[in-house]
Protein backbone atom coordinates (compact mmCIF):
# COMPACT_ATOMS: atom_id res chain seq x y z
CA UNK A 1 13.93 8.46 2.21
CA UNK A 2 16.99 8.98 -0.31
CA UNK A 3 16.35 10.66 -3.72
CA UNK A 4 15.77 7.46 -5.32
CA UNK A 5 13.27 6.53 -3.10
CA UNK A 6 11.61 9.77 -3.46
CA UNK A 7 11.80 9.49 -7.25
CA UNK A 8 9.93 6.21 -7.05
CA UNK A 9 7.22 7.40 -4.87
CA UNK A 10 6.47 10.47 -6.97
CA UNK A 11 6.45 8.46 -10.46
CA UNK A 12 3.95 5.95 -8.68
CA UNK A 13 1.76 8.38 -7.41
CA UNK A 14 2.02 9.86 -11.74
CA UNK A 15 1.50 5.95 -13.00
CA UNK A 16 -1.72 5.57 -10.37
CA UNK A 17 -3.43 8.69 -11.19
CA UNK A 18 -2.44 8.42 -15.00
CA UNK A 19 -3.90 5.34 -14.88
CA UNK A 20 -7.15 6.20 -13.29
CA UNK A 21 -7.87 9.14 -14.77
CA UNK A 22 -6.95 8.65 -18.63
CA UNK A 23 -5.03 4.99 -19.50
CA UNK A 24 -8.03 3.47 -17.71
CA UNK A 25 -10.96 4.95 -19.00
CA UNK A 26 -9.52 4.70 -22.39
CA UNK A 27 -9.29 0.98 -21.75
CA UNK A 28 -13.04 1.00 -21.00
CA UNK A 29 -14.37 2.82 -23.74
CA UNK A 30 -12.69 -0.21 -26.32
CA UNK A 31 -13.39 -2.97 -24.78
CA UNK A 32 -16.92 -2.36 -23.07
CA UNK A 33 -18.47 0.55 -24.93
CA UNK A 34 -22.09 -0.34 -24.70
CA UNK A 35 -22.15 -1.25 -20.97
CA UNK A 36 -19.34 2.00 -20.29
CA UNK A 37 -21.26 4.63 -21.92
CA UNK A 38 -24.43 4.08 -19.90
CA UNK A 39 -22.87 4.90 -16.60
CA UNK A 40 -23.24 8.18 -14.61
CA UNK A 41 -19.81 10.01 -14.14
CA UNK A 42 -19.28 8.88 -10.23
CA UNK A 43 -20.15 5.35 -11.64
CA UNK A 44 -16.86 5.35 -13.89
CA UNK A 45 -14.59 6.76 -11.87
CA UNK A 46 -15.77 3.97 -9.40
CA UNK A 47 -15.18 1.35 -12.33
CA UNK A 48 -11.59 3.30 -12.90
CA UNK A 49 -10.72 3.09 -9.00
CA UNK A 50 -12.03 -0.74 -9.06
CA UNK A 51 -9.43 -1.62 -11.81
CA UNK A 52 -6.59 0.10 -10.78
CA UNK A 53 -6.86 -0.83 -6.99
CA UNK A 54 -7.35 -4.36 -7.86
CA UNK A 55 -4.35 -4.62 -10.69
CA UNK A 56 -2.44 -2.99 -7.90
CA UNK A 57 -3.46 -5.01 -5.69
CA UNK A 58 -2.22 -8.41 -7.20
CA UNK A 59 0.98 -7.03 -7.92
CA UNK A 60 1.82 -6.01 -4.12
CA UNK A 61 0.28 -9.80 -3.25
CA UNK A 62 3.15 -11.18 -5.50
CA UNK A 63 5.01 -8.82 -4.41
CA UNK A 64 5.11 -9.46 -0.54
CA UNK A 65 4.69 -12.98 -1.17
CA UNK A 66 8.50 -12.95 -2.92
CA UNK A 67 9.50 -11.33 -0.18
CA UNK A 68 8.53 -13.28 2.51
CA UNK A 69 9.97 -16.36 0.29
CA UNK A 70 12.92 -15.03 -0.46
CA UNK A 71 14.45 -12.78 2.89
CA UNK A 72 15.18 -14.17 5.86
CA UNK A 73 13.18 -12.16 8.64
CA UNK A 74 14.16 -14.48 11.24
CA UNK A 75 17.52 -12.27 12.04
CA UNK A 76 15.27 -9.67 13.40
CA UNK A 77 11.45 -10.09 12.93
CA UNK A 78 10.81 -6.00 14.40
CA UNK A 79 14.07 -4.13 12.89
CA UNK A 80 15.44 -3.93 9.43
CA UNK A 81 16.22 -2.07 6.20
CA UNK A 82 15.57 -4.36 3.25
CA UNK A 83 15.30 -2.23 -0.10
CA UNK A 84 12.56 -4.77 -1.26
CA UNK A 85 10.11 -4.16 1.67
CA UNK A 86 10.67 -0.94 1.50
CA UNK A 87 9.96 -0.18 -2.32
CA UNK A 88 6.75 -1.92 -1.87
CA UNK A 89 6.16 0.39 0.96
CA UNK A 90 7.03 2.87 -1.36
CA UNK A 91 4.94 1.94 -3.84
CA UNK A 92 1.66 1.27 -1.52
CA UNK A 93 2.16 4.55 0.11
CA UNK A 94 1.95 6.02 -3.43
CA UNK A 95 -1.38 3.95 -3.85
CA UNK A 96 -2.84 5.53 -0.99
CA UNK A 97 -1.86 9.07 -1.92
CA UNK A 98 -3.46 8.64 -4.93
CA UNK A 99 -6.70 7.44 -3.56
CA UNK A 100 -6.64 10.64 -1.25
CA UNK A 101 -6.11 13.01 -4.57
CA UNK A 102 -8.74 11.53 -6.22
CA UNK A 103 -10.97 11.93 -2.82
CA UNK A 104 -10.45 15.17 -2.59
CA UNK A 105 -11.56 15.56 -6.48
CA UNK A 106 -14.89 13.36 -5.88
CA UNK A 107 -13.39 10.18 -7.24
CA UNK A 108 -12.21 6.74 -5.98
CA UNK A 109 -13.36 4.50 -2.91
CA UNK A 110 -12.65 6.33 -0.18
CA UNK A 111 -15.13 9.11 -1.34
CA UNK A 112 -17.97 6.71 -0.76
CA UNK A 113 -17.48 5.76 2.72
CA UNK A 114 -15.27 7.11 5.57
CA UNK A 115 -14.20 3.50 6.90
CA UNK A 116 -11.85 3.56 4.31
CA UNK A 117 -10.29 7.34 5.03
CA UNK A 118 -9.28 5.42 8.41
CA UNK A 119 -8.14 2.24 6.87
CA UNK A 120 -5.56 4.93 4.65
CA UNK A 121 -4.53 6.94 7.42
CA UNK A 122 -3.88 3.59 9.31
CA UNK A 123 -2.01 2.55 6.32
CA UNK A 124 0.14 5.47 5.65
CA UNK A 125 1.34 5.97 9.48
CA UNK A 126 2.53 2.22 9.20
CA UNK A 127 4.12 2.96 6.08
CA UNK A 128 5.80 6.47 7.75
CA UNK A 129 7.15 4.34 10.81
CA UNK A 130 8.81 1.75 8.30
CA UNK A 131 10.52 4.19 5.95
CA UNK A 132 11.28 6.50 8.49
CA UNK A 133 12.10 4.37 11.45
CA UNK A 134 13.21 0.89 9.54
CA UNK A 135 10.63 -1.21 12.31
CA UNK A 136 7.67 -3.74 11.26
CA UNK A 137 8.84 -4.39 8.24
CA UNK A 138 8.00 -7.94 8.38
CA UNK A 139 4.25 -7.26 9.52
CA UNK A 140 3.70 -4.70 6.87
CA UNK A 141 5.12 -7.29 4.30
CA UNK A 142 3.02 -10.19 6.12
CA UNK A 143 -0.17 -7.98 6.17
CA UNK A 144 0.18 -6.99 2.47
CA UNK A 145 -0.61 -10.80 1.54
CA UNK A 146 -4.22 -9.23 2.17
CA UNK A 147 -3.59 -7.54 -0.85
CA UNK A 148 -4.95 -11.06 -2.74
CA UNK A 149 -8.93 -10.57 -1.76
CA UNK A 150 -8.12 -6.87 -3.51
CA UNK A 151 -8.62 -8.14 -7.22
CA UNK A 152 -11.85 -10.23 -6.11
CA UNK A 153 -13.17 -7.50 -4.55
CA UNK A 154 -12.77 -4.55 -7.02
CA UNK A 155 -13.78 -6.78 -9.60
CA UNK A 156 -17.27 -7.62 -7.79
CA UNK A 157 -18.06 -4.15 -7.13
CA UNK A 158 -16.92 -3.11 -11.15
CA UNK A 159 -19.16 -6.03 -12.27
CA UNK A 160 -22.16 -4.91 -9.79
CA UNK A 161 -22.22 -1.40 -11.10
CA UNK A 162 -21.99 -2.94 -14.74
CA UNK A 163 -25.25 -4.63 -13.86
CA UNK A 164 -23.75 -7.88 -14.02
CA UNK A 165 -24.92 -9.44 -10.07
CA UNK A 166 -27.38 -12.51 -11.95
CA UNK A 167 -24.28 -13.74 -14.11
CA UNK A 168 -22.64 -16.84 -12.68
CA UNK A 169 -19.58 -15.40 -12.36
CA UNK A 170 -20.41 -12.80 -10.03
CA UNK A 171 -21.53 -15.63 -7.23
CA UNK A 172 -18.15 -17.61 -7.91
CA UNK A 173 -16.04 -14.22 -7.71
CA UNK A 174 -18.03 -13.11 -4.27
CA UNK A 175 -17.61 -17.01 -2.76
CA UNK A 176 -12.77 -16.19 -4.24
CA UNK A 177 -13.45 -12.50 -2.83
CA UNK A 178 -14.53 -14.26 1.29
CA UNK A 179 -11.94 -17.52 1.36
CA UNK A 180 -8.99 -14.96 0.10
CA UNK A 181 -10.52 -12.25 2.34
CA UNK A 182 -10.74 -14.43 5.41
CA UNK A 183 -7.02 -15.90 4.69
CA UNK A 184 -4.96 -13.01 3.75
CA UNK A 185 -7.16 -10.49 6.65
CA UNK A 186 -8.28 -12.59 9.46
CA UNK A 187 -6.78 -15.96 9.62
CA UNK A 188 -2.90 -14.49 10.21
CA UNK A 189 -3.94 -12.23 12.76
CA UNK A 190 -2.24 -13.99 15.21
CA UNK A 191 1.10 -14.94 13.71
CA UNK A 192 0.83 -10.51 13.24
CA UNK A 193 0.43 -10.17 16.68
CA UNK A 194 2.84 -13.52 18.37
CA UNK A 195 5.94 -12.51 16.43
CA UNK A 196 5.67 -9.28 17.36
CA UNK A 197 5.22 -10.32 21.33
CA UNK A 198 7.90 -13.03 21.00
CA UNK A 199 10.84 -10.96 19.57
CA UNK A 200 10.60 -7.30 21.01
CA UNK A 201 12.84 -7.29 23.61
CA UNK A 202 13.02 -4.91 26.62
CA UNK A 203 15.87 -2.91 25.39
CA UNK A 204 13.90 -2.24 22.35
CA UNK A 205 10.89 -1.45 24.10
CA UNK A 206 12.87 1.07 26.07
CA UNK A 207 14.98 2.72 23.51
CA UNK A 208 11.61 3.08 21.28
CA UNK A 209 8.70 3.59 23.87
CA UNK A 210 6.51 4.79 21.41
CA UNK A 211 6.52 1.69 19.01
CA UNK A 212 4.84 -0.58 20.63
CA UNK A 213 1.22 1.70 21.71
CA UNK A 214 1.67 2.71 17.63
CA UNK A 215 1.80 -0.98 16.75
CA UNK A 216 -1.00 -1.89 18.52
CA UNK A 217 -3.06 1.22 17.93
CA UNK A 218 -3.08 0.77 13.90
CA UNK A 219 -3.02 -3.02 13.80
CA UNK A 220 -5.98 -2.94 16.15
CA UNK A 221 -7.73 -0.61 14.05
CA UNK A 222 -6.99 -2.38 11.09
CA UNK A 223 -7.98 -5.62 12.30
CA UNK A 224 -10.92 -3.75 13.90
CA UNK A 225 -12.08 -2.79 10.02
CA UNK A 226 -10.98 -6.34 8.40
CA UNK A 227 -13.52 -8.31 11.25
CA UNK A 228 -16.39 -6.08 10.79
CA UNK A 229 -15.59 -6.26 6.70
CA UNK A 230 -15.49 -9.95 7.04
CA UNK A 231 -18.97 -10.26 8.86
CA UNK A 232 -20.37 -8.45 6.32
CA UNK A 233 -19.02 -10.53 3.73
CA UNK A 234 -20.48 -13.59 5.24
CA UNK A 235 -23.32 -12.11 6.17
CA UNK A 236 -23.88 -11.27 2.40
CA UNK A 237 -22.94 -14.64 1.62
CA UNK A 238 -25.24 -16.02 3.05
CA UNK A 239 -28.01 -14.08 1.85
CA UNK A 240 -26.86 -14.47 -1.29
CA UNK A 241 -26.84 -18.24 -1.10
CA UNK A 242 -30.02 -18.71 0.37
CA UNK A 243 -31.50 -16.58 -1.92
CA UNK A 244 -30.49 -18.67 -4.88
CA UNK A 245 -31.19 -21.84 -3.20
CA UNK A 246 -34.69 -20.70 -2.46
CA UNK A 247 -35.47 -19.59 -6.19
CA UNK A 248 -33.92 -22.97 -7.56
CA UNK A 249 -36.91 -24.48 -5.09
CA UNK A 250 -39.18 -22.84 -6.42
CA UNK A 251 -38.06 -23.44 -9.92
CA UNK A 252 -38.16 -27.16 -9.48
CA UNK A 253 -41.71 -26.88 -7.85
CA UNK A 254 -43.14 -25.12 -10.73
């Protein structure tokens, strides 16, 4: 990383924890007051995390989604050194920095359950081997369209400790939160893994030996979380949906 690059990691890593930990709650306490006021401290600084991650979130889903519209990966789909991809690395990296500040302070979502201190380490070596060693910079850009189920889910677990689960809008944001999660997590893990099988080449494998068992070992892990995640989305779902349907029944028979 140059000095510019290090510049724009350390002011996102200041915007992120500005923003969780004043800009944030500030926002909170004018436009929900009542509902705000009446939450326990870890409560809010859960709320806090949920906005930020989720505003972040839909940026890097833009974000990546530019990218892949706009550079032309198919020169080399493993190698590269396009500023774009890695600013956003940049700026994600930051992200998860943050979120390990804030865990070590007894804030944010990683604090709550250690899946996600695996999901961040997973994260951050990808990030390393891209800024440091210019490879996968099309499958971190292709894998941060998962950033789009990010905003449906922060904003069902802000609205859930608001006490808000029995408004409509919960069930329609929970039914966004498992199409985008499926799309953007599970559906393209096979383009992740075929490009990355159909353009290493032997004399990459050999000059970087150690690529390949990384690849595999964090995308694996990743995809490892994002299935189990997904079946308990559906899962929930499901409950969810059955549940309602069984209380309309009843409803109609009374």
């Amino acid at each position: 990383m140059d000095n510019s690059e290090l510049l724009l990691f350390v002011v996102s890593v200041a915007a992120y924890y500005g923003s969780m930990t004043v800009f944030v709650p500030k926002i909170c306490r004018t436009i929900a007051a009542s509902s705000y006021e009446k939450l326990e401290e870890h409560e809010r600084k859960s709320v806090h995390n949920d906005i930020v991650s989720g505003v972040n979130g839909a940026i890097a889903f833009v974000f990546a989604a530019l990218i892949l519209l706009t550079v032309d990966f198919s020169r080399d789909y493993i190698q590269g050194d396009v500023f774009p991809v890695r600013a956003l690395a940049i700026t994600q990296a930051a992200y998860f920095v943050t979120d390990f500040i804030l865990l070590c302070r007894g804030a944010g979502n990683v604090s709550q359950q250690w899946v996600f201190c695996i999901h961040h380490v997973a994260c951050l070596t990808a990030y390393y081997m891209i800024l440091v060693h210019s490879v996968c910079q099309f499958h971190m850009t292709l894998r941060t369209i998962n950033e789009m189920s990010t905003l449906f889910f922060n904003a069902r677990s802000a609205l859930a400790t608001l006490k808000m689960k029995e408004r409509n809008y919960y069930f329609v944001n929970g039914v966004m939160f498992m199409v985008t999660f499926f799309v953007g997590r599970v559906m393209i893990i096979p383009l992740h893994y075929y490009t990355w099988v159909t353009f290493t080449t032997t004399e990459f494998i050999g000059n970087n030996p150690y690529v390949s068992p990384i690849f595999y070992t964090l995308s694996g892990t990743v995809d490892v979380l994002n299935v189990y995640w997904f079946s308990l989305v559906f899962r929930g779902f499901l409950k969810y949906y059955y549940k309602s349907k069984l209380s309309n029944g009843q409803v109609k028979a009374d």
